[in-house]
PDB file of N, CA and C in Angstrom:
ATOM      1  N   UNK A   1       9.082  22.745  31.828  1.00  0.00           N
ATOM      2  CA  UNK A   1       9.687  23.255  30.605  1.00  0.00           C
ATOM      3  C   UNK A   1       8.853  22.822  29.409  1.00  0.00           C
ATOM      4  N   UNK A   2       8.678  23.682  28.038  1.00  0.00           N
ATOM      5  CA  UNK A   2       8.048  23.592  27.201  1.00  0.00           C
ATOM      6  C   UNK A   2       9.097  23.137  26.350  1.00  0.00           C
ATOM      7  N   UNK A   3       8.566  21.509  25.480  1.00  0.00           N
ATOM      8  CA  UNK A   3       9.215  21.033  24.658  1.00  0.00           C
ATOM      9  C   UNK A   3       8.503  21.206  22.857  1.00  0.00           C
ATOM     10  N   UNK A   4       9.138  21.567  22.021  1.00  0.00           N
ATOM     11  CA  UNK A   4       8.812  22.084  20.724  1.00  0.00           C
ATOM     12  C   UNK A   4       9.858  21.111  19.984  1.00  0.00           C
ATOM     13  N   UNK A   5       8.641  19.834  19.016  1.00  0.00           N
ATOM     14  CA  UNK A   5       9.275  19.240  18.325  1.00  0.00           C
ATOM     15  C   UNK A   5       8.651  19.315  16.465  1.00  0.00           C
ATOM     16  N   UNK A   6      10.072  19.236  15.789  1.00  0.00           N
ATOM     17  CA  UNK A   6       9.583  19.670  14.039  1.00  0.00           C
ATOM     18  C   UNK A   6      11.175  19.557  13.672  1.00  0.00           C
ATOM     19  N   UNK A   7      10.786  20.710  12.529  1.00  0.00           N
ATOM     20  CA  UNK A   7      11.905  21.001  12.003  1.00  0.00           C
ATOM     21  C   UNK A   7      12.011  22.400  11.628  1.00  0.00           C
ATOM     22  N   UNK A   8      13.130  22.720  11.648  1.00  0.00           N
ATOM     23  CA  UNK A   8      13.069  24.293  11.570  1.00  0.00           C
ATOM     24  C   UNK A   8      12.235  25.057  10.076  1.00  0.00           C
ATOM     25  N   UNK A   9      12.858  24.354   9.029  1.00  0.00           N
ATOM     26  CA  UNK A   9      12.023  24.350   7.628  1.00  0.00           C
ATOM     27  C   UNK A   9      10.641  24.509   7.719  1.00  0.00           C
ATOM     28  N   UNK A  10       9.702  24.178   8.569  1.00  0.00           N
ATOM     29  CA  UNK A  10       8.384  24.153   8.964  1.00  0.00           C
ATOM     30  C   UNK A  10       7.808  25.621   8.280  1.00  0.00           C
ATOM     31  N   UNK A  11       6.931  25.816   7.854  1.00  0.00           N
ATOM     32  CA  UNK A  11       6.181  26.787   8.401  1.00  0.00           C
ATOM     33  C   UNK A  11       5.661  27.401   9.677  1.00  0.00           C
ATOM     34  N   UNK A  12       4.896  25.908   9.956  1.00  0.00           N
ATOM     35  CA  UNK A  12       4.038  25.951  11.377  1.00  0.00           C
ATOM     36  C   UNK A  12       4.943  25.578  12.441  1.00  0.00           C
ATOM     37  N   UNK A  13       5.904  25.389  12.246  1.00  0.00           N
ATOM     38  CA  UNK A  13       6.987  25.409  13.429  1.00  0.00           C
ATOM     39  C   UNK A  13       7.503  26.610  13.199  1.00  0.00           C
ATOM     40  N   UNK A  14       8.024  27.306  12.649  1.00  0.00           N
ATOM     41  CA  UNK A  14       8.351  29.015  12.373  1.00  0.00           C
ATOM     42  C   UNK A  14       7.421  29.347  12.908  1.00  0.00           C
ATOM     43  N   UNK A  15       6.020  29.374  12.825  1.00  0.00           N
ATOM     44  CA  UNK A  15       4.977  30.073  13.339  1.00  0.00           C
ATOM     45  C   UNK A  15       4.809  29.871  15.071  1.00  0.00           C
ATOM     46  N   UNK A  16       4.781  28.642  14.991  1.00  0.00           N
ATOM     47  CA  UNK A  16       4.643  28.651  16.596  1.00  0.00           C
ATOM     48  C   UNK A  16       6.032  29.195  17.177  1.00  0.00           C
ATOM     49  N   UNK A  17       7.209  28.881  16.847  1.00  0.00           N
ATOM     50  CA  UNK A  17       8.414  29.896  18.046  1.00  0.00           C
ATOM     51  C   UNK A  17       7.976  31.319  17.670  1.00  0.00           C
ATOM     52  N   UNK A  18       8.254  31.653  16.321  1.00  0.00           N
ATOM     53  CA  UNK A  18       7.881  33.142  16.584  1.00  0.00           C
ATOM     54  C   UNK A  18       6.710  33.500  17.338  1.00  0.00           C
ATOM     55  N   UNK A  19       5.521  32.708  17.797  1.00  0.00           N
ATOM     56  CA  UNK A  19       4.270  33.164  19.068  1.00  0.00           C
ATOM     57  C   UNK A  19       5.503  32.875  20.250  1.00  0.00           C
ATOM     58  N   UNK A  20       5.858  32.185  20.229  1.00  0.00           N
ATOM     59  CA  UNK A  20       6.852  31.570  22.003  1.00  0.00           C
ATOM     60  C   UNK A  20       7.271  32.809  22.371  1.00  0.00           C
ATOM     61  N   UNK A  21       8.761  33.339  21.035  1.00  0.00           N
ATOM     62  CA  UNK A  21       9.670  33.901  21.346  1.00  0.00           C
ATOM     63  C   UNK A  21       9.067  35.255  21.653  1.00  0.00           C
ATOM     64  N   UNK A  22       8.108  35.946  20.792  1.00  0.00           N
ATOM     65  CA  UNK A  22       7.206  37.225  21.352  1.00  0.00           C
ATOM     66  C   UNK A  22       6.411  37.348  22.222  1.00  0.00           C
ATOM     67  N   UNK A  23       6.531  36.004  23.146  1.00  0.00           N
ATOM     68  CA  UNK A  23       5.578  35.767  24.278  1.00  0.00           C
ATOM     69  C   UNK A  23       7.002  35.730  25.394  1.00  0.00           C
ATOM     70  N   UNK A  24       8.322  35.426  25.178  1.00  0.00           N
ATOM     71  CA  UNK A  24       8.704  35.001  26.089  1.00  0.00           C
ATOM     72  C   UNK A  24       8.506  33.950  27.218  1.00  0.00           C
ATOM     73  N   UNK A  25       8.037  32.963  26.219  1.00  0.00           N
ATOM     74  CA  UNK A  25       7.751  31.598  26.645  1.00  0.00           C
ATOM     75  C   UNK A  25       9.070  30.811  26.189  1.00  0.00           C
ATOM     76  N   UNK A  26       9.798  30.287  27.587  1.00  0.00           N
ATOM     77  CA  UNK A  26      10.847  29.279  27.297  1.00  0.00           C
ATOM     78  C   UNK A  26      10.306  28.365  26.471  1.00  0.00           C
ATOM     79  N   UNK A  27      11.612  27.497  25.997  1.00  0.00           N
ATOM     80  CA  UNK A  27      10.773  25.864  25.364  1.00  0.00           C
ATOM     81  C   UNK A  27      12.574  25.455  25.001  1.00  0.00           C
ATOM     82  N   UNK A  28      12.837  24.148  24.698  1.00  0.00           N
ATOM     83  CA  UNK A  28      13.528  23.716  24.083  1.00  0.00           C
ATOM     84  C   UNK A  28      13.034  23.429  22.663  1.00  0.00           C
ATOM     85  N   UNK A  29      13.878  23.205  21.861  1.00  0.00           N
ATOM     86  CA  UNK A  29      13.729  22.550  20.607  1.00  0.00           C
ATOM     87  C   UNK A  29      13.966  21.987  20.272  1.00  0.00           C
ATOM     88  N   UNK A  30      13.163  20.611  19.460  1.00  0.00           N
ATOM     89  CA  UNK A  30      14.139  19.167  19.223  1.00  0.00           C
ATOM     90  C   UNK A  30      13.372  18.989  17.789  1.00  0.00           C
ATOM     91  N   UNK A  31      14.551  19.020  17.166  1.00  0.00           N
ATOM     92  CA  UNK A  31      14.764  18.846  15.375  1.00  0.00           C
ATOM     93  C   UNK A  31      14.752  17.464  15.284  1.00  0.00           C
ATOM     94  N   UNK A  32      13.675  17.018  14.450  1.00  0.00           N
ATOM     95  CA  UNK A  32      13.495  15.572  13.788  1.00  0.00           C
ATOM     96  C   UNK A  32      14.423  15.244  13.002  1.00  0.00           C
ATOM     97  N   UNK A  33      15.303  16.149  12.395  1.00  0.00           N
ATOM     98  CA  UNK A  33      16.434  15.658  11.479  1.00  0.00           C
ATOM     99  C   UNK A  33      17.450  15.133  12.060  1.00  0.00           C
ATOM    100  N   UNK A  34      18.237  15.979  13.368  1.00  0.00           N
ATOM    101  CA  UNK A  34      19.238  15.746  13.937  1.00  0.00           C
ATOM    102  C   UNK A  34      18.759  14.970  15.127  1.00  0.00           C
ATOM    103  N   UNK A  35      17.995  15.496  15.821  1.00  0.00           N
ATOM    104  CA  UNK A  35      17.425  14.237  17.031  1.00  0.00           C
ATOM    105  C   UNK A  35      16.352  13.372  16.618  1.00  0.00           C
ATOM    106  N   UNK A  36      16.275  12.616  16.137  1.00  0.00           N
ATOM    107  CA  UNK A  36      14.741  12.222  15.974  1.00  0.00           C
ATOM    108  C   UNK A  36      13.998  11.420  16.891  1.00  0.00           C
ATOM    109  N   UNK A  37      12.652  11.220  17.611  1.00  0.00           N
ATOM    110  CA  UNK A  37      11.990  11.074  18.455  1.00  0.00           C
ATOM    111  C   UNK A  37      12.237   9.612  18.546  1.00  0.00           C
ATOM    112  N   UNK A  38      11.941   8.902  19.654  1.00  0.00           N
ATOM    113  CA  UNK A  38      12.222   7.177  19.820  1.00  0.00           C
ATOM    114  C   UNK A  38      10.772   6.557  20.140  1.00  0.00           C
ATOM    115  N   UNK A  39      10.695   5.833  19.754  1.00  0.00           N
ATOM    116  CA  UNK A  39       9.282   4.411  19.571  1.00  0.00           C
ATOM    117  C   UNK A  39       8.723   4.961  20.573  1.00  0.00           C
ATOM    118  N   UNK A  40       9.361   4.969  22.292  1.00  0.00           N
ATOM    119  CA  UNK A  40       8.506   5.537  23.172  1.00  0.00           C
ATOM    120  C   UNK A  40       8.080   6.373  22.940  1.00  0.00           C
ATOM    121  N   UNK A  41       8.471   7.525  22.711  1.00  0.00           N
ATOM    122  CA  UNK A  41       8.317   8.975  23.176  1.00  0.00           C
ATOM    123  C   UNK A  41       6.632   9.190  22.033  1.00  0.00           C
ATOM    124  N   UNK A  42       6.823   8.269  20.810  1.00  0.00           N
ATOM    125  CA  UNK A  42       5.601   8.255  20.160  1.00  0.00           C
ATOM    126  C   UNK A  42       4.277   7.597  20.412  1.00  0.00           C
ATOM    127  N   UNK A  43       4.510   6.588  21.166  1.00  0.00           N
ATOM    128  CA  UNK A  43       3.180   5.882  21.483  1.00  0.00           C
ATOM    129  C   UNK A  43       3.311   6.355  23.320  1.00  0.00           C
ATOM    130  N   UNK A  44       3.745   7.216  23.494  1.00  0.00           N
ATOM    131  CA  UNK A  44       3.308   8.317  25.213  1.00  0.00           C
ATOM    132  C   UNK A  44       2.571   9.585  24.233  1.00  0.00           C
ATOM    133  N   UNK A  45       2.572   9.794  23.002  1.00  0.00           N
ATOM    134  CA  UNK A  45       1.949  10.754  22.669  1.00  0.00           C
ATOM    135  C   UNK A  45       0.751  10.370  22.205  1.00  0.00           C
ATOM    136  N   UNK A  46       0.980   9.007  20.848  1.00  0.00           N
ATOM    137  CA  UNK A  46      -0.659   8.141  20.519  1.00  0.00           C
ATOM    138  C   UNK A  46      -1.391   8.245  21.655  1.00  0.00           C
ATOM    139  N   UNK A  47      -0.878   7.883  22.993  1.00  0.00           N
ATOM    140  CA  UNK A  47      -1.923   7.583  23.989  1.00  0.00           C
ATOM    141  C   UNK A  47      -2.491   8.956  24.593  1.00  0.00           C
ATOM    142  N   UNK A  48      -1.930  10.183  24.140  1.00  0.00           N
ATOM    143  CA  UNK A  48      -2.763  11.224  24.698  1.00  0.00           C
ATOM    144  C   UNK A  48      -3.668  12.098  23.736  1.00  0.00           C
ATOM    145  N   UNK A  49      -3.343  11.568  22.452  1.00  0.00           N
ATOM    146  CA  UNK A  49      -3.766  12.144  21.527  1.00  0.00           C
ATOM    147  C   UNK A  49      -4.524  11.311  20.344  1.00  0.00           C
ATOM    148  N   UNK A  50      -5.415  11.358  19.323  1.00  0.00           N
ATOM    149  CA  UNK A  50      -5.226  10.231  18.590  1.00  0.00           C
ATOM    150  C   UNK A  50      -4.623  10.707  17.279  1.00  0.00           C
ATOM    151  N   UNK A  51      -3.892   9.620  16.985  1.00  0.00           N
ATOM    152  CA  UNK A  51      -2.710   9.159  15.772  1.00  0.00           C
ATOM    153  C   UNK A  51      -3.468   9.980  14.488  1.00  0.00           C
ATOM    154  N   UNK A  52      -4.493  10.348  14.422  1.00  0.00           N
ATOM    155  CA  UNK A  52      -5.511  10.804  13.496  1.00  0.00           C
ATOM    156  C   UNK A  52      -5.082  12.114  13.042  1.00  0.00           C
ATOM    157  N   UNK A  53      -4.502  12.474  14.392  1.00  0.00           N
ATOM    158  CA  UNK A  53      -3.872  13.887  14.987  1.00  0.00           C
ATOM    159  C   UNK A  53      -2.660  13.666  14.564  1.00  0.00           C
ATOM    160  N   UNK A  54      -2.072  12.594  14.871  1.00  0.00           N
ATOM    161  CA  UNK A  54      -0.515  13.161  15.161  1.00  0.00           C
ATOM    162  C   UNK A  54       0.700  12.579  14.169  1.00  0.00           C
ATOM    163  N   UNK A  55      -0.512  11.815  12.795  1.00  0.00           N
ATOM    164  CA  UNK A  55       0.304  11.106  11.590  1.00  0.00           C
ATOM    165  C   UNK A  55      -0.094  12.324  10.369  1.00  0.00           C
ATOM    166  N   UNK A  56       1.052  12.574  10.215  1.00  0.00           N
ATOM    167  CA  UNK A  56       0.570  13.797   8.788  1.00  0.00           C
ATOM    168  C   UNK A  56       0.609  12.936   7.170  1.00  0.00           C
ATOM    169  N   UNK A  57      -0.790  12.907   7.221  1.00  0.00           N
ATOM    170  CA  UNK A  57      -1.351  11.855   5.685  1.00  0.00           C
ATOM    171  C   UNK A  57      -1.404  12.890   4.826  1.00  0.00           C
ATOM    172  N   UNK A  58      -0.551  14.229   5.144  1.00  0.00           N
ATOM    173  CA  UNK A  58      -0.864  15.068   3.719  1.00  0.00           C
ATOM    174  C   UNK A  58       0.543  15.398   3.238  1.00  0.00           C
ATOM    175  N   UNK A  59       1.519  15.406   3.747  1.00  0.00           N
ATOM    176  CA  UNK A  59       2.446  15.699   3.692  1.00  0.00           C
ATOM    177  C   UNK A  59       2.897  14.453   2.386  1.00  0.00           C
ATOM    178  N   UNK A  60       4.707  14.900   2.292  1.00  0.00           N
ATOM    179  CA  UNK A  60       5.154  14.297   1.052  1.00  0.00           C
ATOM    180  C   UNK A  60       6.129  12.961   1.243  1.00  0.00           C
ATOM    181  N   UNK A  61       6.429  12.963   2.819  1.00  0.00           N
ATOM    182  CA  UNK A  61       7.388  12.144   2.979  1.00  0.00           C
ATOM    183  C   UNK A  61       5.647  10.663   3.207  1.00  0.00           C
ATOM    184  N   UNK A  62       4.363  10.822   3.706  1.00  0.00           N
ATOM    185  CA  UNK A  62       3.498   9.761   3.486  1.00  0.00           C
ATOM    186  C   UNK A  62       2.792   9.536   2.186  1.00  0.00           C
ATOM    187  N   UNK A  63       3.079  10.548   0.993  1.00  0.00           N
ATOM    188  CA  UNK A  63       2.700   9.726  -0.376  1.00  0.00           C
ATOM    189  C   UNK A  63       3.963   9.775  -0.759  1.00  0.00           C
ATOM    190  N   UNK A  64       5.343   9.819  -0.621  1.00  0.00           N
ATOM    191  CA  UNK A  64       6.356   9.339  -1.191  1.00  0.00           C
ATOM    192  C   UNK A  64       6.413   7.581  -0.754  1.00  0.00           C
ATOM    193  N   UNK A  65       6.477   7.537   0.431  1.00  0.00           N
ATOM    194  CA  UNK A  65       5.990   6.080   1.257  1.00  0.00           C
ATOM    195  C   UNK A  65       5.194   5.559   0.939  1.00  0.00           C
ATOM    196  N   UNK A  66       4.087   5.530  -0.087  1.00  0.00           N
ATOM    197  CA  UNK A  66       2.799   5.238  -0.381  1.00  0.00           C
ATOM    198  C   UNK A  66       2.073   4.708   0.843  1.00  0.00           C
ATOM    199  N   UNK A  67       2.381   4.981   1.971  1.00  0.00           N
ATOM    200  CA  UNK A  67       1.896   4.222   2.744  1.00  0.00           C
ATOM    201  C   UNK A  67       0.070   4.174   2.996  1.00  0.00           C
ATOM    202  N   UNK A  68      -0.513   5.068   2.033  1.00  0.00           N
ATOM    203  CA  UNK A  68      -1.817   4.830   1.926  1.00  0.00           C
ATOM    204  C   UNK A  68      -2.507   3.630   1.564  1.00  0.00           C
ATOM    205  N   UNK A  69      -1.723   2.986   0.961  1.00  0.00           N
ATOM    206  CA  UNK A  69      -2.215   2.049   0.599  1.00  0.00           C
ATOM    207  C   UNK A  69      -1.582  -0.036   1.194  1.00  0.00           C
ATOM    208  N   UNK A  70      -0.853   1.166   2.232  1.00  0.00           N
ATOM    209  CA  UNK A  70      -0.518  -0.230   3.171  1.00  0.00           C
ATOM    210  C   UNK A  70      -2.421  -0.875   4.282  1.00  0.00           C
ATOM    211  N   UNK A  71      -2.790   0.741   4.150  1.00  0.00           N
ATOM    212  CA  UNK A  71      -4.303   0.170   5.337  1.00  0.00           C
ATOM    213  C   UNK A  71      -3.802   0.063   6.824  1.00  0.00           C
ATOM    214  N   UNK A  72      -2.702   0.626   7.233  1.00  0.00           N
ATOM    215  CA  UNK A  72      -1.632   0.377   8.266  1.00  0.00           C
ATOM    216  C   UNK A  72      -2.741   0.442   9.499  1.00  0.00           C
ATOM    217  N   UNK A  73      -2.823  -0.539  10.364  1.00  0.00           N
ATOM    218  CA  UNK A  73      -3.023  -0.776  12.394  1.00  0.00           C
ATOM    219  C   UNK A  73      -2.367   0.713  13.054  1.00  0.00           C
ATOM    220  N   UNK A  74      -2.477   0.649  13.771  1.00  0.00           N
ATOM    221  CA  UNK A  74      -2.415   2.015  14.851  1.00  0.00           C
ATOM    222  C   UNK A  74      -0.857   1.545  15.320  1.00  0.00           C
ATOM    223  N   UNK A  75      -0.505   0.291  15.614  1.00  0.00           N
ATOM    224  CA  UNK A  75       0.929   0.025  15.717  1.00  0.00           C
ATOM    225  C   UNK A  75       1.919  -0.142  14.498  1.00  0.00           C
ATOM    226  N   UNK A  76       1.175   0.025  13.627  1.00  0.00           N
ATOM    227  CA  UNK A  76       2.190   0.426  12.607  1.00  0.00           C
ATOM    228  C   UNK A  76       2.818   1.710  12.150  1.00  0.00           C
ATOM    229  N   UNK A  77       1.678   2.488  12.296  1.00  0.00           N
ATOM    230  CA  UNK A  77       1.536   3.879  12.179  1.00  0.00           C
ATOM    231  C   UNK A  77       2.474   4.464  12.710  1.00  0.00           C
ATOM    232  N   UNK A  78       2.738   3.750  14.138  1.00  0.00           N
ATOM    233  CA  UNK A  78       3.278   4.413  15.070  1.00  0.00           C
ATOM    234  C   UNK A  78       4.636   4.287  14.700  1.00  0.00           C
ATOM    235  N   UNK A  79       4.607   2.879  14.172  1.00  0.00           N
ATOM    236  CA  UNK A  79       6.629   2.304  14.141  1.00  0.00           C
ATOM    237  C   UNK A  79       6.559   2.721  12.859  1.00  0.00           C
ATOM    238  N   UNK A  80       6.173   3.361  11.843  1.00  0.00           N
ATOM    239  CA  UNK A  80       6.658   3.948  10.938  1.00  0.00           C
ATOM    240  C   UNK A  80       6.811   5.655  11.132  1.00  0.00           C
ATOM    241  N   UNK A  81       6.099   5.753  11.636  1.00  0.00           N
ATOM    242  CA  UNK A  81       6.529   7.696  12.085  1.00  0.00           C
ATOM    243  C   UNK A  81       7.886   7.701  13.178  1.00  0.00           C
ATOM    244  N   UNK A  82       8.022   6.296  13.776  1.00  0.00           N
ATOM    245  CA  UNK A  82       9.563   6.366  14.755  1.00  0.00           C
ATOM    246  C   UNK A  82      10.324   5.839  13.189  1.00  0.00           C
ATOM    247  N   UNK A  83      10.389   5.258  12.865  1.00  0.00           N
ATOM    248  CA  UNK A  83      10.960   5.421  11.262  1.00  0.00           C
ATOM    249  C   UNK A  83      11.568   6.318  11.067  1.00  0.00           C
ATOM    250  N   UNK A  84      10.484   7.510  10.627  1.00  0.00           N
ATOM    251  CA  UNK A  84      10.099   8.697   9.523  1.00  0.00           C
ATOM    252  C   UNK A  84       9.722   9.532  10.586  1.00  0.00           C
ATOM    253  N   UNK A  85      10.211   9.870  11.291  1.00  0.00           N
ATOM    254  CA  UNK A  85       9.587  11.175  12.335  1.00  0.00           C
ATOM    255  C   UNK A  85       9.200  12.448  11.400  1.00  0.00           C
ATOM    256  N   UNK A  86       9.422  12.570   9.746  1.00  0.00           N
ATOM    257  CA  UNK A  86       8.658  13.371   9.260  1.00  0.00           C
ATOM    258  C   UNK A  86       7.370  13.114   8.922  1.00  0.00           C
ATOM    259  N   UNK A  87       6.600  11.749   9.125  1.00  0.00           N
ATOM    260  CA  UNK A  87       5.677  11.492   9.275  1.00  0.00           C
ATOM    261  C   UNK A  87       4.549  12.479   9.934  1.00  0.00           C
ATOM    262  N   UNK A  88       5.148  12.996  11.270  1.00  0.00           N
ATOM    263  CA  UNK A  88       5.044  13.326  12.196  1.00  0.00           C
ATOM    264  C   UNK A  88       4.372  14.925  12.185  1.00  0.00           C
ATOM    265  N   UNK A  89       2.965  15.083  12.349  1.00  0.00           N
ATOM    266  CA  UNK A  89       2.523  16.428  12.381  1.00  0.00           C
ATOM    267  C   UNK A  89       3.298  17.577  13.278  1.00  0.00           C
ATOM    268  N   UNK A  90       3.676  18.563  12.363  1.00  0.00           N
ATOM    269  CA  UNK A  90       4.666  19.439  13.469  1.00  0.00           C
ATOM    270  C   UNK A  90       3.482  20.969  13.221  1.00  0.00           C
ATOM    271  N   UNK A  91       4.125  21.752  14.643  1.00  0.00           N
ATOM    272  CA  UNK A  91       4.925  21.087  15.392  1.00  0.00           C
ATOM    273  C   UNK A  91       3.953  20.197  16.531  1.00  0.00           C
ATOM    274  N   UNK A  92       5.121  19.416  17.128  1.00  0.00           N
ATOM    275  CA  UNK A  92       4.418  18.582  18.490  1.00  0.00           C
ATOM    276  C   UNK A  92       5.149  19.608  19.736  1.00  0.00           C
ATOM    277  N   UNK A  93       3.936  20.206  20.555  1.00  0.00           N
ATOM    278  CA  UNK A  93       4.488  20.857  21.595  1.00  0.00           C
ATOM    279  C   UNK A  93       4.009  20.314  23.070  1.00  0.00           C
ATOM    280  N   UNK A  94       4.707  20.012  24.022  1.00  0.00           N
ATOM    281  CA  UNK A  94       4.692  19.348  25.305  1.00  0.00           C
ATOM    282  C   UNK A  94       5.079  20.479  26.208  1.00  0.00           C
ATOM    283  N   UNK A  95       3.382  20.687  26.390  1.00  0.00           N
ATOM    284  CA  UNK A  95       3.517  22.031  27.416  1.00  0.00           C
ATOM    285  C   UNK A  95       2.805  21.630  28.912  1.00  0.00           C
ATOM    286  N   UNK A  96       3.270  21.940  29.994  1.00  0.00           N
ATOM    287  CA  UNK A  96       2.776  21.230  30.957  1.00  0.00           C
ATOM    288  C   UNK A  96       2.166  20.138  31.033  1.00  0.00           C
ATOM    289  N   UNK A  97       1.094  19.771  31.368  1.00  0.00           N
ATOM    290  CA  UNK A  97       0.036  18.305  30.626  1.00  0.00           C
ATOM    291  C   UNK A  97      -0.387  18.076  29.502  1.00  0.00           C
ATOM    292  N   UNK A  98      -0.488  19.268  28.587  1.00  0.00           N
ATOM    293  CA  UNK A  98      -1.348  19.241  27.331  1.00  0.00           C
ATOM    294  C   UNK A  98       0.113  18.566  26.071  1.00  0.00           C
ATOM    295  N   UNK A  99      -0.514  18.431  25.212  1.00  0.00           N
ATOM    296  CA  UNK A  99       0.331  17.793  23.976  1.00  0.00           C
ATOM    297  C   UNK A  99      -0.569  18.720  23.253  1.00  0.00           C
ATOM    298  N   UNK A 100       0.231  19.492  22.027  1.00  0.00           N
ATOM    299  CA  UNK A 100      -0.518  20.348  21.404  1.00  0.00           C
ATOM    300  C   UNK A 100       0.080  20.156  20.063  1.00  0.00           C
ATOM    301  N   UNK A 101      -0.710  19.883  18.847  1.00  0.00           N
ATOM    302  CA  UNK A 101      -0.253  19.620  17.278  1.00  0.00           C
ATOM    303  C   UNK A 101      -0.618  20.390  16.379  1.00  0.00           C
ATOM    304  N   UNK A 102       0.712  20.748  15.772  1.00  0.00           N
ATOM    305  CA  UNK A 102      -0.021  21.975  14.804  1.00  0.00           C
ATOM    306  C   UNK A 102       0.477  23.296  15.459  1.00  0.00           C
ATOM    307  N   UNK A 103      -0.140  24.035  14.532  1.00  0.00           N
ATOM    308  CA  UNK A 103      -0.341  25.427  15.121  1.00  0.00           C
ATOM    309  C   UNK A 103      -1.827  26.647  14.723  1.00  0.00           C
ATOM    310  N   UNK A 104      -2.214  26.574  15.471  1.00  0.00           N
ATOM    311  CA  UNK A 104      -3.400  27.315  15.804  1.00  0.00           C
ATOM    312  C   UNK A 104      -3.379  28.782  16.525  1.00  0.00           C
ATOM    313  N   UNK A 105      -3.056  30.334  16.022  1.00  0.00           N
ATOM    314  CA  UNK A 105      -2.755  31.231  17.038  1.00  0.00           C
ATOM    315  C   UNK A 105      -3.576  31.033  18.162  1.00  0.00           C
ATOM    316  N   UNK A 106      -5.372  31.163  17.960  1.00  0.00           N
ATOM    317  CA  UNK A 106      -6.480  31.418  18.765  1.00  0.00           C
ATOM    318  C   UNK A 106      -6.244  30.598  19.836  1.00  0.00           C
ATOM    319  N   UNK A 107      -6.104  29.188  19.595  1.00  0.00           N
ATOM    320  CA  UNK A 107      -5.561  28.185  20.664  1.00  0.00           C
ATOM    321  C   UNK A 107      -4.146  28.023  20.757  1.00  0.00           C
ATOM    322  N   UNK A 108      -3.531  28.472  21.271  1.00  0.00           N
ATOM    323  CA  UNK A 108      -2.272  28.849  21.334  1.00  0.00           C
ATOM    324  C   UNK A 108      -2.314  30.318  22.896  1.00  0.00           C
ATOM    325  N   UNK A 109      -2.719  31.346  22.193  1.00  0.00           N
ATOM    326  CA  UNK A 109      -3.047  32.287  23.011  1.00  0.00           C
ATOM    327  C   UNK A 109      -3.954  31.839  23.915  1.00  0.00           C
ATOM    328  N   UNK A 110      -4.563  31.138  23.967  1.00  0.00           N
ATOM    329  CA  UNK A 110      -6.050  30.334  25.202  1.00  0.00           C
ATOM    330  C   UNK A 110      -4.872  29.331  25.859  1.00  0.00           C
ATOM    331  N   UNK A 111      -4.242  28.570  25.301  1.00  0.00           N
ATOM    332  CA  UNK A 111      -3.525  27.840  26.189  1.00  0.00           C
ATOM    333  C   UNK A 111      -2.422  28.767  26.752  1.00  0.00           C
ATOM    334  N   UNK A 112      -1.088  29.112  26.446  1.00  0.00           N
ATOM    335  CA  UNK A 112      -0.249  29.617  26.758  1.00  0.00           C
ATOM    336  C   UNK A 112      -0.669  30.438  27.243  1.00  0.00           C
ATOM    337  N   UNK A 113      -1.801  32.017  27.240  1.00  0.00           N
ATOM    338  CA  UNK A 113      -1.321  33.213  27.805  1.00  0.00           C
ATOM    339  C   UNK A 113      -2.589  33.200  28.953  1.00  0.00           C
ATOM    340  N   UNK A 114      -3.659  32.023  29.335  1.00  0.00           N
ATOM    341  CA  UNK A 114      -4.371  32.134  30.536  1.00  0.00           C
ATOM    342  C   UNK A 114      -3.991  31.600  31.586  1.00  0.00           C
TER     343      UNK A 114
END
């Protein structure tokens, strides 16, 4: 099963279900507002991905946090996005083995439809 995590507000989470749903690609959906992700479930993703990837330093909830100027370790990073799961580059999609961030059509269609 394909897991799709964000928030519905997204852009790029709008963008990626609407590719799913016109693909007829199952997935669940798990909303950072109402579910939000746990310490594990984030450092099983750091470790497949790097944090470089998967901490959004552009967004408003990490200069509301100023956390730029904490200089934050890779384990901090982590326990502040289980914090702030809006930290969190969306969407995060858990599709068979791959962990996929963001949304990209070109790669999107290369993963999902080969």
């Amino acid at each position: 099963m394909t897991h799709v995590y964000g928030i519905k507000s997204c852009g790029s989470v709008q963008k990626a279900l609407r590719f799913l749903d016109a693909r007829g690609i199952a997935y669940t959906f798990h909303d950072f507002k109402t579910a939000p992700v746990s310490l594990e479930k984030i450092k099983s993703w750091a470790e497949q991905i790097p944090l470089s990837t998967l901490l959004n330093t552009k967004g408003t909830t990490y200069r509301t946090l100023g956390l730029k100027a904490h200089n934050l370790e890779d384990g901090g990073k982590i326990e502040w996005m289980s914090n702030h799961n809006l930290l969190i580059k969306r969407p995060v999609i858990e599709y068979q083995d791959t962990l996929i961030v963001g949304f990209d059509e070109s790669y999107y269609e290369g993963k999902f439809l080969s």
